[in-house]
PDB file of N, CA and C in Angstrom:
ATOM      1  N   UNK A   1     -91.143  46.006 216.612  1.00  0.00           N
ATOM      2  CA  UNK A   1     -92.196  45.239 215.969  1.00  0.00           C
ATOM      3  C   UNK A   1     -91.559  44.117 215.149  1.00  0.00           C
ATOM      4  N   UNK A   2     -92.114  43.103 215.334  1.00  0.00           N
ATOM      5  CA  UNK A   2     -91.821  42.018 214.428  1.00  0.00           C
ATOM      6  C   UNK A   2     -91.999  41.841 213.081  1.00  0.00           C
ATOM      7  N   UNK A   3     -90.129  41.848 212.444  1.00  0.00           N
ATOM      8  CA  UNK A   3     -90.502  41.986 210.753  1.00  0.00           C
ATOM      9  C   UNK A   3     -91.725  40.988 209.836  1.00  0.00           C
ATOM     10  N   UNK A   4     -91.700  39.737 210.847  1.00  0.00           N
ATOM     11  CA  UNK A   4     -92.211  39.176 209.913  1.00  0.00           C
ATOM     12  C   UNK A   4     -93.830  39.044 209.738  1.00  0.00           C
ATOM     13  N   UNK A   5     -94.713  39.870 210.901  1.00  0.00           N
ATOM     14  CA  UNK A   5     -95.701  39.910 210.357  1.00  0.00           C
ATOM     15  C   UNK A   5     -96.126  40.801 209.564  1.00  0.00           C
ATOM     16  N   UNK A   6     -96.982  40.773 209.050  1.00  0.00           N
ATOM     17  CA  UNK A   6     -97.834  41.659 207.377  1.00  0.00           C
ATOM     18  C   UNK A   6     -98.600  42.547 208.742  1.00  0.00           C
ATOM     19  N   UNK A   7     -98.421  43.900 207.970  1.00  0.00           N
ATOM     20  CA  UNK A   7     -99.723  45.015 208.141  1.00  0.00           C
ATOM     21  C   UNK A   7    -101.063  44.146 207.443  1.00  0.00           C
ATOM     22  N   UNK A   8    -102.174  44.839 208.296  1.00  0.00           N
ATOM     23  CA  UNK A   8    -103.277  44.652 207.256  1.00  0.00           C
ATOM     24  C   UNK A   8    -103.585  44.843 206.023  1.00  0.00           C
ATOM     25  N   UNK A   9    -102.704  45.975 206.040  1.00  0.00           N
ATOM     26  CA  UNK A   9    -102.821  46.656 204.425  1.00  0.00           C
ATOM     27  C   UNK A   9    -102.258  45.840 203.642  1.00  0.00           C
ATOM     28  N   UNK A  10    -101.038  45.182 203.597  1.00  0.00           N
ATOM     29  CA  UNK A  10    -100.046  44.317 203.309  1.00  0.00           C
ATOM     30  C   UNK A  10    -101.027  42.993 202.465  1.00  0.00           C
ATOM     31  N   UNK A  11    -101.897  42.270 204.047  1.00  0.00           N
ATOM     32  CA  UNK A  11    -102.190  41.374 203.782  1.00  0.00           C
ATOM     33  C   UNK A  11    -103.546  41.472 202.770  1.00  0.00           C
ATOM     34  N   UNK A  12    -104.279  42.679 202.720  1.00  0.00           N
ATOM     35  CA  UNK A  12    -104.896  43.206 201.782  1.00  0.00           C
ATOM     36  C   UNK A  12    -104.598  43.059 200.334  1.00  0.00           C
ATOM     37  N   UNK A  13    -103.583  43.493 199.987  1.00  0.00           N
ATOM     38  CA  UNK A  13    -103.041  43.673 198.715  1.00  0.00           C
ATOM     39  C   UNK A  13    -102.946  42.135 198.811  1.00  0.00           C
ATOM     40  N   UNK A  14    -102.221  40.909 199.013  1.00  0.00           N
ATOM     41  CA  UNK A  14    -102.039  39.913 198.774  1.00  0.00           C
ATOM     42  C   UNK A  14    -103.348  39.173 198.492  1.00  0.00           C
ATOM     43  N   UNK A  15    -104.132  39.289 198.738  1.00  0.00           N
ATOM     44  CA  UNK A  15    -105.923  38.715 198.657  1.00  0.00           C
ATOM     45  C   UNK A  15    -106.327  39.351 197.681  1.00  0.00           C
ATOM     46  N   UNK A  16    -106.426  40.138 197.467  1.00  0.00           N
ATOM     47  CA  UNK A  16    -106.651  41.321 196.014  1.00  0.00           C
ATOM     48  C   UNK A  16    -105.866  40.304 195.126  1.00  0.00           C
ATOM     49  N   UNK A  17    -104.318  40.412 194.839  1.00  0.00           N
ATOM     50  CA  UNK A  17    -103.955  40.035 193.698  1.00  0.00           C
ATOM     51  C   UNK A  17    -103.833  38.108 193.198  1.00  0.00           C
ATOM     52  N   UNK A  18    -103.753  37.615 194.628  1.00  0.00           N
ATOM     53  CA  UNK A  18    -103.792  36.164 194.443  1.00  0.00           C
ATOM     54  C   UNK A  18    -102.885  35.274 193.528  1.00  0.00           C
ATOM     55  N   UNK A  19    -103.014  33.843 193.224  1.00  0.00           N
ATOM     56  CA  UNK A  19    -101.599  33.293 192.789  1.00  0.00           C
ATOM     57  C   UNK A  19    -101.242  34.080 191.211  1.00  0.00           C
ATOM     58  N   UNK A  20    -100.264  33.809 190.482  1.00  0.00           N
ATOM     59  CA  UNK A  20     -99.853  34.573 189.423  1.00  0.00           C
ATOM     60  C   UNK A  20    -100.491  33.149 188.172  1.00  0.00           C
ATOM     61  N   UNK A  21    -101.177  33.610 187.077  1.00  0.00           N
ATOM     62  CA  UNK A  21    -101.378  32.199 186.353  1.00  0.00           C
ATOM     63  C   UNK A  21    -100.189  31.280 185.913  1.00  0.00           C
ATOM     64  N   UNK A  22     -98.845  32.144 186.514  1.00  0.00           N
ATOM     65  CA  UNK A  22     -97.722  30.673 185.857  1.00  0.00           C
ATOM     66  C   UNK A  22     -97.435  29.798 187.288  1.00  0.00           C
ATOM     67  N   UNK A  23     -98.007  30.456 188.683  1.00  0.00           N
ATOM     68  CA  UNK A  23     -98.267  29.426 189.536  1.00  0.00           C
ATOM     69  C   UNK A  23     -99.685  28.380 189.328  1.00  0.00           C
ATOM     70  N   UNK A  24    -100.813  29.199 188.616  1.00  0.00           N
ATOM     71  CA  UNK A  24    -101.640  27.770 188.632  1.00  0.00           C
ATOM     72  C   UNK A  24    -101.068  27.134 187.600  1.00  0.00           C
ATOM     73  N   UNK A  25    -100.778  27.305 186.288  1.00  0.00           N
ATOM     74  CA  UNK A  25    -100.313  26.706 185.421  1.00  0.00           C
ATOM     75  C   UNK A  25     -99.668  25.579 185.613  1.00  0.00           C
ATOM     76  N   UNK A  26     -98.272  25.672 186.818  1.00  0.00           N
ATOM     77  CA  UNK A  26     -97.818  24.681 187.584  1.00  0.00           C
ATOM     78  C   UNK A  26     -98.215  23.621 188.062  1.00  0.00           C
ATOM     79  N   UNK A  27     -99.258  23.969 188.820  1.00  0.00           N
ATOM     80  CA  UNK A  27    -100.182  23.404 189.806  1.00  0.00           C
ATOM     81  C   UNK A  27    -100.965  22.495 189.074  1.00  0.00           C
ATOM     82  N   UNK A  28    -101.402  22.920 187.884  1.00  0.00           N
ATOM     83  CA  UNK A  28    -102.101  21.866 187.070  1.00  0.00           C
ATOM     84  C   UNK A  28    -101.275  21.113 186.228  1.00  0.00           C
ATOM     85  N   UNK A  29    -100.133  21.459 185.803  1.00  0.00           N
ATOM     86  CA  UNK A  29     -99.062  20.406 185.277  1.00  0.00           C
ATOM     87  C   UNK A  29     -98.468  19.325 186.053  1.00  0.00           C
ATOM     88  N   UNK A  30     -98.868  19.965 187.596  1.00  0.00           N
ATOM     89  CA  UNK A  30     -98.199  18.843 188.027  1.00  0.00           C
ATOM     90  C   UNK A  30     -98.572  18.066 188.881  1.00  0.00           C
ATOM     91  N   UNK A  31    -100.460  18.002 189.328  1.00  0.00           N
ATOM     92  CA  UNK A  31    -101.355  17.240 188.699  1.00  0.00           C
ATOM     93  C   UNK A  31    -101.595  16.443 187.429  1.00  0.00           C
ATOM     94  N   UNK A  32    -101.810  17.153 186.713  1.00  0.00           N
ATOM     95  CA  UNK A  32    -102.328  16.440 185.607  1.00  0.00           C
ATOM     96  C   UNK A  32    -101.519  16.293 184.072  1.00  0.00           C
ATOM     97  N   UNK A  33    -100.288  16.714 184.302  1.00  0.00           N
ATOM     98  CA  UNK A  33     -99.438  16.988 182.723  1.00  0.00           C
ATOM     99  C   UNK A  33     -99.533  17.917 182.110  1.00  0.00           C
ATOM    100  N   UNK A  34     -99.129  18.064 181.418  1.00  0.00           N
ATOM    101  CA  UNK A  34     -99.181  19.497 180.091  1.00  0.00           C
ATOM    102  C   UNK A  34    -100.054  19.390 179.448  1.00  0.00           C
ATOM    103  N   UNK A  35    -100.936  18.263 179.093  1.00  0.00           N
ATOM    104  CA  UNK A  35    -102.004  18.685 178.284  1.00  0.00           C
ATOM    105  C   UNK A  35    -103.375  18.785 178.856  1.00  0.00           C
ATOM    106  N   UNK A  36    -103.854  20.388 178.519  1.00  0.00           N
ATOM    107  CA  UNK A  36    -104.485  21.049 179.378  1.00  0.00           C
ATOM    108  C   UNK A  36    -105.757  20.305 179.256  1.00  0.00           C
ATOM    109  N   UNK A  37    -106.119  19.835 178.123  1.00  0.00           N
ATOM    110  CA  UNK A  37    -107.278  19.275 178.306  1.00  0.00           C
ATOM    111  C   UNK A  37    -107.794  18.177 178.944  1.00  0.00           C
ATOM    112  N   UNK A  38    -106.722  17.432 179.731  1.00  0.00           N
ATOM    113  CA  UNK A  38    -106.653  16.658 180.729  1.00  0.00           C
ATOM    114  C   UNK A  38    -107.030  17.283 182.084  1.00  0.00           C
ATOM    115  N   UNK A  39    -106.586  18.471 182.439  1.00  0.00           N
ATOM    116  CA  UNK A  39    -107.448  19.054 183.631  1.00  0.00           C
ATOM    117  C   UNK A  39    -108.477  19.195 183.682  1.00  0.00           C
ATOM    118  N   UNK A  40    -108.643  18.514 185.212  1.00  0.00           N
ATOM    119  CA  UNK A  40    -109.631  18.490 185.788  1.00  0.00           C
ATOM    120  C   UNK A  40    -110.317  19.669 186.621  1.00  0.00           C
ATOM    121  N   UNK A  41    -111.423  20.011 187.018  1.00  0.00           N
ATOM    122  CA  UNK A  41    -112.003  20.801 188.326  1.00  0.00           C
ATOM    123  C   UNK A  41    -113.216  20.436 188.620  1.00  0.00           C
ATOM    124  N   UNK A  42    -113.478  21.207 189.686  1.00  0.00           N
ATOM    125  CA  UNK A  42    -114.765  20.921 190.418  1.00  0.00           C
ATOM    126  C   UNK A  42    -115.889  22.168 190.601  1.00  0.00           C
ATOM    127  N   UNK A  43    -116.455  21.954 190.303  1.00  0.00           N
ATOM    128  CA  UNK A  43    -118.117  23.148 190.625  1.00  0.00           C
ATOM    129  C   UNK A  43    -118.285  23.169 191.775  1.00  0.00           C
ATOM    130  N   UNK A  44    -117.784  24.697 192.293  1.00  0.00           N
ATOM    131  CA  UNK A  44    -118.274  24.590 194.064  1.00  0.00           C
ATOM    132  C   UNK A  44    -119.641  24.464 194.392  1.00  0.00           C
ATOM    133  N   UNK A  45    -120.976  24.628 192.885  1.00  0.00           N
ATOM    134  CA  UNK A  45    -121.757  24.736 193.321  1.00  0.00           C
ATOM    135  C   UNK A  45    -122.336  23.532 193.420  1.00  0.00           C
ATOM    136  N   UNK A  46    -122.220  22.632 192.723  1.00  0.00           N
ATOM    137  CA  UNK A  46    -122.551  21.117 192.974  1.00  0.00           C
ATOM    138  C   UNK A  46    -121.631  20.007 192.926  1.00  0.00           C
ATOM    139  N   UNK A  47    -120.126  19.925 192.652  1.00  0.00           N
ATOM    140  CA  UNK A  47    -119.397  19.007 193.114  1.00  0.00           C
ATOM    141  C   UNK A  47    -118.720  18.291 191.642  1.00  0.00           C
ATOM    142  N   UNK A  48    -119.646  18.788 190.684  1.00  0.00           N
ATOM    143  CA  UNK A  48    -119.599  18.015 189.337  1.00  0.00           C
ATOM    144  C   UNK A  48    -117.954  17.879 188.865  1.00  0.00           C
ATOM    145  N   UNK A  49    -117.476  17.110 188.727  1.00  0.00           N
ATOM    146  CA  UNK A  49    -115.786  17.210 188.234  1.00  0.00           C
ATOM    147  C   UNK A  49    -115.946  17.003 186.489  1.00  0.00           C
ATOM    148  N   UNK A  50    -115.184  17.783 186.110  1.00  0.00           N
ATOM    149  CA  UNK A  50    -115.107  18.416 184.516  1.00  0.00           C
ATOM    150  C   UNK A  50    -113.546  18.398 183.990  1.00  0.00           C
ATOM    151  N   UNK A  51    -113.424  17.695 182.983  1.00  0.00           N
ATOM    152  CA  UNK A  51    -112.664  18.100 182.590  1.00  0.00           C
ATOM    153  C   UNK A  51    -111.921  19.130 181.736  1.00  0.00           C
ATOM    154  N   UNK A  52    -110.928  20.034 181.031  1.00  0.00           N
ATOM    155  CA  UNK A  52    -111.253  21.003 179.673  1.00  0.00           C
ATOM    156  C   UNK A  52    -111.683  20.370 179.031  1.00  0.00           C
ATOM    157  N   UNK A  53    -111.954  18.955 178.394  1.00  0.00           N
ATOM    158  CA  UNK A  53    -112.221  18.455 177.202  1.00  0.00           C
ATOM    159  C   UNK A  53    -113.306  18.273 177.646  1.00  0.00           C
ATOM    160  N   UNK A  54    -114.276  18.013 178.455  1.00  0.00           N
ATOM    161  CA  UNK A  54    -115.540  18.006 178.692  1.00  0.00           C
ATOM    162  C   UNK A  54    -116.164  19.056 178.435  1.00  0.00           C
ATOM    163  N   UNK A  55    -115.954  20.851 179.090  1.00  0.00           N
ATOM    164  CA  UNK A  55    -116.302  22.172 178.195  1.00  0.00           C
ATOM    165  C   UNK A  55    -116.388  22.164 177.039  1.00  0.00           C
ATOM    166  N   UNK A  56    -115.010  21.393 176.225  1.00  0.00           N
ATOM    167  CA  UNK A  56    -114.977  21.702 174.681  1.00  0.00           C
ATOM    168  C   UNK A  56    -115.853  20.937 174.238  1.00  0.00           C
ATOM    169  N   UNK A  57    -116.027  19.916 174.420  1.00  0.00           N
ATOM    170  CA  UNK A  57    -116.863  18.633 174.165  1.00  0.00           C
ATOM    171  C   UNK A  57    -118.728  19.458 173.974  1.00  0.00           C
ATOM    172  N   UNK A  58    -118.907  19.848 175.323  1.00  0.00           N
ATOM    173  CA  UNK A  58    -120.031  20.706 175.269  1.00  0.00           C
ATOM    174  C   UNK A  58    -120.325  22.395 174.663  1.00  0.00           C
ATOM    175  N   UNK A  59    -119.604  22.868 173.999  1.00  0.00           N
ATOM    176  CA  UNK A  59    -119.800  23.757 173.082  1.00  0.00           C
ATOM    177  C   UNK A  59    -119.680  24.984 174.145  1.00  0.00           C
ATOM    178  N   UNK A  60    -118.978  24.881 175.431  1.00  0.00           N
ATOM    179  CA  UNK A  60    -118.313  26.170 176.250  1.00  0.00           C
ATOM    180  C   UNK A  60    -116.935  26.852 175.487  1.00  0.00           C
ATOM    181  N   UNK A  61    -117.380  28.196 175.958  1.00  0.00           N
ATOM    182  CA  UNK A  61    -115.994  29.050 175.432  1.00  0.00           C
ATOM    183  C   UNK A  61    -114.809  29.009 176.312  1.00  0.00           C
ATOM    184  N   UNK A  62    -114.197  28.944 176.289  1.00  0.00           N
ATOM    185  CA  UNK A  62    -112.689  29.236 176.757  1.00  0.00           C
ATOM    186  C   UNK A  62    -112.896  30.262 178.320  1.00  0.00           C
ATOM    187  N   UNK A  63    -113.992  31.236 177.962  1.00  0.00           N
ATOM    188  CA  UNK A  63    -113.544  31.775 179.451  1.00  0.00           C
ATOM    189  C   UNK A  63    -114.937  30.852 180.222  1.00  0.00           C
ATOM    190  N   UNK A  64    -115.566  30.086 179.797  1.00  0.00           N
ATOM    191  CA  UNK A  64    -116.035  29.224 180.563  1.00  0.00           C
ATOM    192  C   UNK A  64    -115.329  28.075 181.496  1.00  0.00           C
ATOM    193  N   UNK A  65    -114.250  27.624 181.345  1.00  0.00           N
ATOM    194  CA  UNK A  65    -113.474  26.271 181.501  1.00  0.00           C
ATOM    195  C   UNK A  65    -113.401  26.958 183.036  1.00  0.00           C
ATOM    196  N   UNK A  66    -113.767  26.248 183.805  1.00  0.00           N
ATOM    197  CA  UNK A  66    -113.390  26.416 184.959  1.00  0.00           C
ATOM    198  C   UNK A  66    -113.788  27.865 186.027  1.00  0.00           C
ATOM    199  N   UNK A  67    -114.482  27.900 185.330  1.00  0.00           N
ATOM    200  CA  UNK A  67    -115.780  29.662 185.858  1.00  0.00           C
ATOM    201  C   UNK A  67    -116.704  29.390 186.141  1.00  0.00           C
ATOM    202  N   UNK A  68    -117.388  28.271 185.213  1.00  0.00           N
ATOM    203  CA  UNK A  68    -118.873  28.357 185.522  1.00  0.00           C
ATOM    204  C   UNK A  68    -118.953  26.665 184.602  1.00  0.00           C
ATOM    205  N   UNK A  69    -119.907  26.249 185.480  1.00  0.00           N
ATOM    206  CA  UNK A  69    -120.019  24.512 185.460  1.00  0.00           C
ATOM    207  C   UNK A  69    -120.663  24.139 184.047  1.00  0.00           C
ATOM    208  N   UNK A  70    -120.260  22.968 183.685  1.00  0.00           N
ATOM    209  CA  UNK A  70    -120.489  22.611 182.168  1.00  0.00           C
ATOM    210  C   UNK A  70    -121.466  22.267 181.945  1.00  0.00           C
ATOM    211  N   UNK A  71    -122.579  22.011 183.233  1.00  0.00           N
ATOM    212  CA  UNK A  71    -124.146  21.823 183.033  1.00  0.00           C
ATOM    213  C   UNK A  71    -124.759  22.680 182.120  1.00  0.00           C
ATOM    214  N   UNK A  72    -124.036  24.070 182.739  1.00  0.00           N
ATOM    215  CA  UNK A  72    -124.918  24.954 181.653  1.00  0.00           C
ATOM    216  C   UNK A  72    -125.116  25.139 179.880  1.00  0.00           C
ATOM    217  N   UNK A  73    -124.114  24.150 179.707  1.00  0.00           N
ATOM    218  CA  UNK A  73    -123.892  23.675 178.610  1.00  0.00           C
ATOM    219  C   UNK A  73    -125.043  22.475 178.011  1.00  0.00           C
ATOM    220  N   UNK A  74    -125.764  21.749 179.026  1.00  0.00           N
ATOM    221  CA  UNK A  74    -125.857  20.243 179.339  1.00  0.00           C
ATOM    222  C   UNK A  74    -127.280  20.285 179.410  1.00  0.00           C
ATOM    223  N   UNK A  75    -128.359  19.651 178.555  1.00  0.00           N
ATOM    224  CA  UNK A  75    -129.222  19.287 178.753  1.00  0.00           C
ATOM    225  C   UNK A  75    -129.804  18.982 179.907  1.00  0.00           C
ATOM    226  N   UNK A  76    -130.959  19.608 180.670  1.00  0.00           N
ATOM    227  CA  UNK A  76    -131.233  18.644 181.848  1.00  0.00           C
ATOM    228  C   UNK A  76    -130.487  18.484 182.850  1.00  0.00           C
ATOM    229  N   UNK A  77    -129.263  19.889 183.221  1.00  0.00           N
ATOM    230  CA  UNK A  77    -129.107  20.137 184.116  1.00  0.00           C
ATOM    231  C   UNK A  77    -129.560  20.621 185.667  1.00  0.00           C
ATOM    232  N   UNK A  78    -128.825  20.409 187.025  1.00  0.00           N
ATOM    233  CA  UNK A  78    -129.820  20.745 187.619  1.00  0.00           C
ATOM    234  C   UNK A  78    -129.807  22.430 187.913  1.00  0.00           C
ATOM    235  N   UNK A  79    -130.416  23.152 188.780  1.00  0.00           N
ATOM    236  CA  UNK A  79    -130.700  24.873 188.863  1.00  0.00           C
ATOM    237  C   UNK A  79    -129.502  24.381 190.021  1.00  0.00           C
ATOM    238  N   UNK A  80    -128.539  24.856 189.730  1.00  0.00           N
ATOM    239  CA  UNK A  80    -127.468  25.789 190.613  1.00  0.00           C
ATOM    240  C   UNK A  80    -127.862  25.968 192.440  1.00  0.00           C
ATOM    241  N   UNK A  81    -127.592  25.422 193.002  1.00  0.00           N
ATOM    242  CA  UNK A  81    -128.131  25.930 194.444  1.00  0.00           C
ATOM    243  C   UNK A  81    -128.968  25.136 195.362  1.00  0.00           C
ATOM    244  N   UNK A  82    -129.695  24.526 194.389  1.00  0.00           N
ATOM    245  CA  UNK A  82    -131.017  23.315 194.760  1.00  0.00           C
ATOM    246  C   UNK A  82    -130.356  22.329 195.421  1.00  0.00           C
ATOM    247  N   UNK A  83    -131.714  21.673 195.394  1.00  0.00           N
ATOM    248  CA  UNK A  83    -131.178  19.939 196.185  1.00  0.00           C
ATOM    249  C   UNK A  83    -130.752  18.943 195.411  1.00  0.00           C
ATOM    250  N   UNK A  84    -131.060  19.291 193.799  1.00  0.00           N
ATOM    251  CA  UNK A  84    -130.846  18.554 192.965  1.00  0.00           C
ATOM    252  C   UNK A  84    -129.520  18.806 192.217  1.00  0.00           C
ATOM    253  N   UNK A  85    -128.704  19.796 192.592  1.00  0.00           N
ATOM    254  CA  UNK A  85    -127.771  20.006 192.081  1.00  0.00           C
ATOM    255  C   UNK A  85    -126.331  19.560 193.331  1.00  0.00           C
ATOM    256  N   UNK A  86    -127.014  19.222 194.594  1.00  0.00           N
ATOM    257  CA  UNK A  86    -126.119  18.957 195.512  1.00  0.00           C
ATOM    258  C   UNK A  86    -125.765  17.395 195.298  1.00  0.00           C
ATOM    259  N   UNK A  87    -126.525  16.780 194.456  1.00  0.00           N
ATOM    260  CA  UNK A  87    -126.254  15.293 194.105  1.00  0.00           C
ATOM    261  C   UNK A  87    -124.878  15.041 193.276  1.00  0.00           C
ATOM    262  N   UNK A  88    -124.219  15.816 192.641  1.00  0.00           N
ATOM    263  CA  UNK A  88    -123.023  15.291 191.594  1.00  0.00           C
ATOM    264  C   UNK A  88    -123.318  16.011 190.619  1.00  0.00           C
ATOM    265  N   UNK A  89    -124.135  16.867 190.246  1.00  0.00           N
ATOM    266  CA  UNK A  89    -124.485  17.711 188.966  1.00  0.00           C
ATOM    267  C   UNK A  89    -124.271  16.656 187.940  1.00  0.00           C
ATOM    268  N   UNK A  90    -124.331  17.883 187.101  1.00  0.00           N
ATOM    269  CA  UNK A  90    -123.686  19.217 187.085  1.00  0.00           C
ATOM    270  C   UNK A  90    -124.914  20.096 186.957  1.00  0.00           C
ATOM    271  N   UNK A  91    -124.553  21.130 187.060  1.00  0.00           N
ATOM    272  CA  UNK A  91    -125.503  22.524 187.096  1.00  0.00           C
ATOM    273  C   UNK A  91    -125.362  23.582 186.979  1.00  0.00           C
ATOM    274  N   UNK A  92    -126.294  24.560 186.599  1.00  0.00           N
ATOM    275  CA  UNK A  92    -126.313  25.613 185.673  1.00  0.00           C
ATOM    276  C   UNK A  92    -125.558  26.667 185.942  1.00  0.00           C
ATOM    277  N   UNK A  93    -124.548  26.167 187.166  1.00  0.00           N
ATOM    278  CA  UNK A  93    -123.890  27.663 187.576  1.00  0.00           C
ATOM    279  C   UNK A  93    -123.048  28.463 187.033  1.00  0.00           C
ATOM    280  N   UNK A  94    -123.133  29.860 187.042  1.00  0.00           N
ATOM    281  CA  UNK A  94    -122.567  31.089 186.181  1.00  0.00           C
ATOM    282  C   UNK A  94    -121.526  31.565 187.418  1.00  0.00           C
ATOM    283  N   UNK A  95    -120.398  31.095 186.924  1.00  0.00           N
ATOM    284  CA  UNK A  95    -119.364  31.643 187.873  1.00  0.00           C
ATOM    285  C   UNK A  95    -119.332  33.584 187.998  1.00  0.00           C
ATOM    286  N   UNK A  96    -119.672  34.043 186.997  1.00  0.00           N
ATOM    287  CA  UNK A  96    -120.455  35.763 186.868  1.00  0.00           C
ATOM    288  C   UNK A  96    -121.321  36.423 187.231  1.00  0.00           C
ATOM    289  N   UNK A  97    -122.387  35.716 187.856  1.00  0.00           N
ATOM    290  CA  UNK A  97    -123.763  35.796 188.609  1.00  0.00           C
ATOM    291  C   UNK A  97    -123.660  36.330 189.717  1.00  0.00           C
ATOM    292  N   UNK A  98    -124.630  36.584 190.700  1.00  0.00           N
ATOM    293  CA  UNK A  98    -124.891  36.902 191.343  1.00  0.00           C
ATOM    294  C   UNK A  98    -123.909  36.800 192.469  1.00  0.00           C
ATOM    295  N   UNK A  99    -124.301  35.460 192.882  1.00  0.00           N
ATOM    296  CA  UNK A  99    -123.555  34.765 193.552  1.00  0.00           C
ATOM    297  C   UNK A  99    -122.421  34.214 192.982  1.00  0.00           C
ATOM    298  N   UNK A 100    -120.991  34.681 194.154  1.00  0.00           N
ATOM    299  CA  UNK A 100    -119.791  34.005 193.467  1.00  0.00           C
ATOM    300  C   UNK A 100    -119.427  33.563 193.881  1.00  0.00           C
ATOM    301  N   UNK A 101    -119.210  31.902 193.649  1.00  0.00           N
ATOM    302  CA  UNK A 101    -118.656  31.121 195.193  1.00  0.00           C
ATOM    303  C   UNK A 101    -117.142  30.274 194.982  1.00  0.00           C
ATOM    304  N   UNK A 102    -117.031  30.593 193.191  1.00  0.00           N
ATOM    305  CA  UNK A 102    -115.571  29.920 193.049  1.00  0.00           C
ATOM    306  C   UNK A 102    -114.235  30.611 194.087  1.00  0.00           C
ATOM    307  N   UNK A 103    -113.316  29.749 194.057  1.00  0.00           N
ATOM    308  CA  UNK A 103    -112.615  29.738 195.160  1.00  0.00           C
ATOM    309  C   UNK A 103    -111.004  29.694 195.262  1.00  0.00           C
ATOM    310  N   UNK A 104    -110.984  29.364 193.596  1.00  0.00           N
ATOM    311  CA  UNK A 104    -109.552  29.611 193.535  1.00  0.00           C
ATOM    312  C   UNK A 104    -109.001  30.544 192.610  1.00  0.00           C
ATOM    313  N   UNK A 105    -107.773  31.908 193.587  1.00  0.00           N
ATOM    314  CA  UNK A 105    -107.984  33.529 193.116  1.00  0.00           C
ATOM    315  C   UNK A 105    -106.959  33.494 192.165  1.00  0.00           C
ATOM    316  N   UNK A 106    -106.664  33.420 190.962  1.00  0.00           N
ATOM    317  CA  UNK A 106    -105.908  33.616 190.111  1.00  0.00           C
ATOM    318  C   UNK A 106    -105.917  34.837 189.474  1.00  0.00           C
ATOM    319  N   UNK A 107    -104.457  35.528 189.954  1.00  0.00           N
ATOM    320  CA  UNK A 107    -104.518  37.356 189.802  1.00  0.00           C
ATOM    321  C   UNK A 107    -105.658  37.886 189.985  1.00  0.00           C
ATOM    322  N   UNK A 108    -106.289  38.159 189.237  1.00  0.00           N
ATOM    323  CA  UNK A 108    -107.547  39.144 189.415  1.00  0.00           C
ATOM    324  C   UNK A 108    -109.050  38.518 189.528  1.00  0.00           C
ATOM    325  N   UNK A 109    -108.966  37.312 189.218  1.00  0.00           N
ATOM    326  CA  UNK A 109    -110.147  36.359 188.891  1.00  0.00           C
ATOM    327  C   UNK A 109    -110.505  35.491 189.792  1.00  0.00           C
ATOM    328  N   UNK A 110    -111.680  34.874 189.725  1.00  0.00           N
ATOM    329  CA  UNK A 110    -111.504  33.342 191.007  1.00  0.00           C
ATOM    330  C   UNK A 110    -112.085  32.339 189.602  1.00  0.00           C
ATOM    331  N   UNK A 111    -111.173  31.110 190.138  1.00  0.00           N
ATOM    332  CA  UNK A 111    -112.405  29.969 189.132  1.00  0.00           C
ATOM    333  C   UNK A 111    -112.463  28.496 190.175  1.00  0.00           C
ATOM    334  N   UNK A 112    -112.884  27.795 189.141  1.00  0.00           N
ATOM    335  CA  UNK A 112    -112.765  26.544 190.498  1.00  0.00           C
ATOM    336  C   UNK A 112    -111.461  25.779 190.944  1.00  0.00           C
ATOM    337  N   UNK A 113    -111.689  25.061 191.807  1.00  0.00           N
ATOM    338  CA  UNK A 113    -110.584  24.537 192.635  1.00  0.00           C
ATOM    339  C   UNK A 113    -109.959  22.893 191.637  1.00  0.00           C
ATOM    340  N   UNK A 114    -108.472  23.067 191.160  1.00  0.00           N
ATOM    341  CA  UNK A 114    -108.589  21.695 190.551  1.00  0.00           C
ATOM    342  C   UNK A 114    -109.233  20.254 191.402  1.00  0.00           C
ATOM    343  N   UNK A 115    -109.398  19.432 190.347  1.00  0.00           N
ATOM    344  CA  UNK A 115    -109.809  18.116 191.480  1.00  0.00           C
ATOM    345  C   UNK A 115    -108.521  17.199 191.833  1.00  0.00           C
ATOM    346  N   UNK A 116    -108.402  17.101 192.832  1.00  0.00           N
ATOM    347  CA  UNK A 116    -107.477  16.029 193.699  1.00  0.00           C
ATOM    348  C   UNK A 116    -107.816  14.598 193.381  1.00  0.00           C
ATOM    349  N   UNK A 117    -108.687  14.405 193.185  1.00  0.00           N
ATOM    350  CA  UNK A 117    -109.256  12.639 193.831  1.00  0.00           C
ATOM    351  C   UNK A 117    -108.355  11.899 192.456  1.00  0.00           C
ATOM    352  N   UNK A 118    -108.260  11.167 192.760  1.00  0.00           N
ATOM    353  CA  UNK A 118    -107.702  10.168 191.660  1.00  0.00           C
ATOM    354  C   UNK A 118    -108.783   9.265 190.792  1.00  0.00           C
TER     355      UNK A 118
END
């Protein structure tokens, strides 16, 4: 048998535990610099790009930043899911809810995906 493929079980455990936070940590330093409040992400549920200082800005806690979109913070956000939230949000989504659609697995957790775009 060939060493180098993974058992299922193998590849199991690796999906379970996902990157370690001093690999995202990386990942966002080297994007965006060391200062965290310069990172960026994106709401899988409507697209909205946020920065940390945008959460803090809006009166989110710390395990909000990147869990659940800063609409919910935000006056006159749109409902999570709708047609009106597929425009650029932001919107009310609870990365804890029901539905969980964040996407990037950090150890034990998922939150959102940083933003790329320049």
């Amino acid at each position: 048998m060939n060493q180098n493929l993974k058992t299922k079980q193998d590849t199991n455990l690796d999906i379970k535990k996902g990157i370690t936070p001093e690999q995202w940590k990386a990942e966002g330093e080297k994007l965006f610099g060391k200062d965290k409040m310069k990172w960026r992400f994106i709401c899988p549920s409507c697209g909205h790009v946020a920065s940390v200082q945008d959460w803090k800005d809006a009166g989110a806690g710390p395990g909000e930043i990147a869990f659940s979109c800063v609409g919910r913070h935000l006056k006159d956000s749109a409902n999570a899911f709708s047609k009106e939230s597929k425009k650029g949000g932001p919107c009310n989504y609870a990365g804890g809810g029901l539905f969980r659609i964040n996407t990037k697995h950090v150890e034990d957790d998922y939150y959102f995906e940083f933003d790329h775009g320049i």
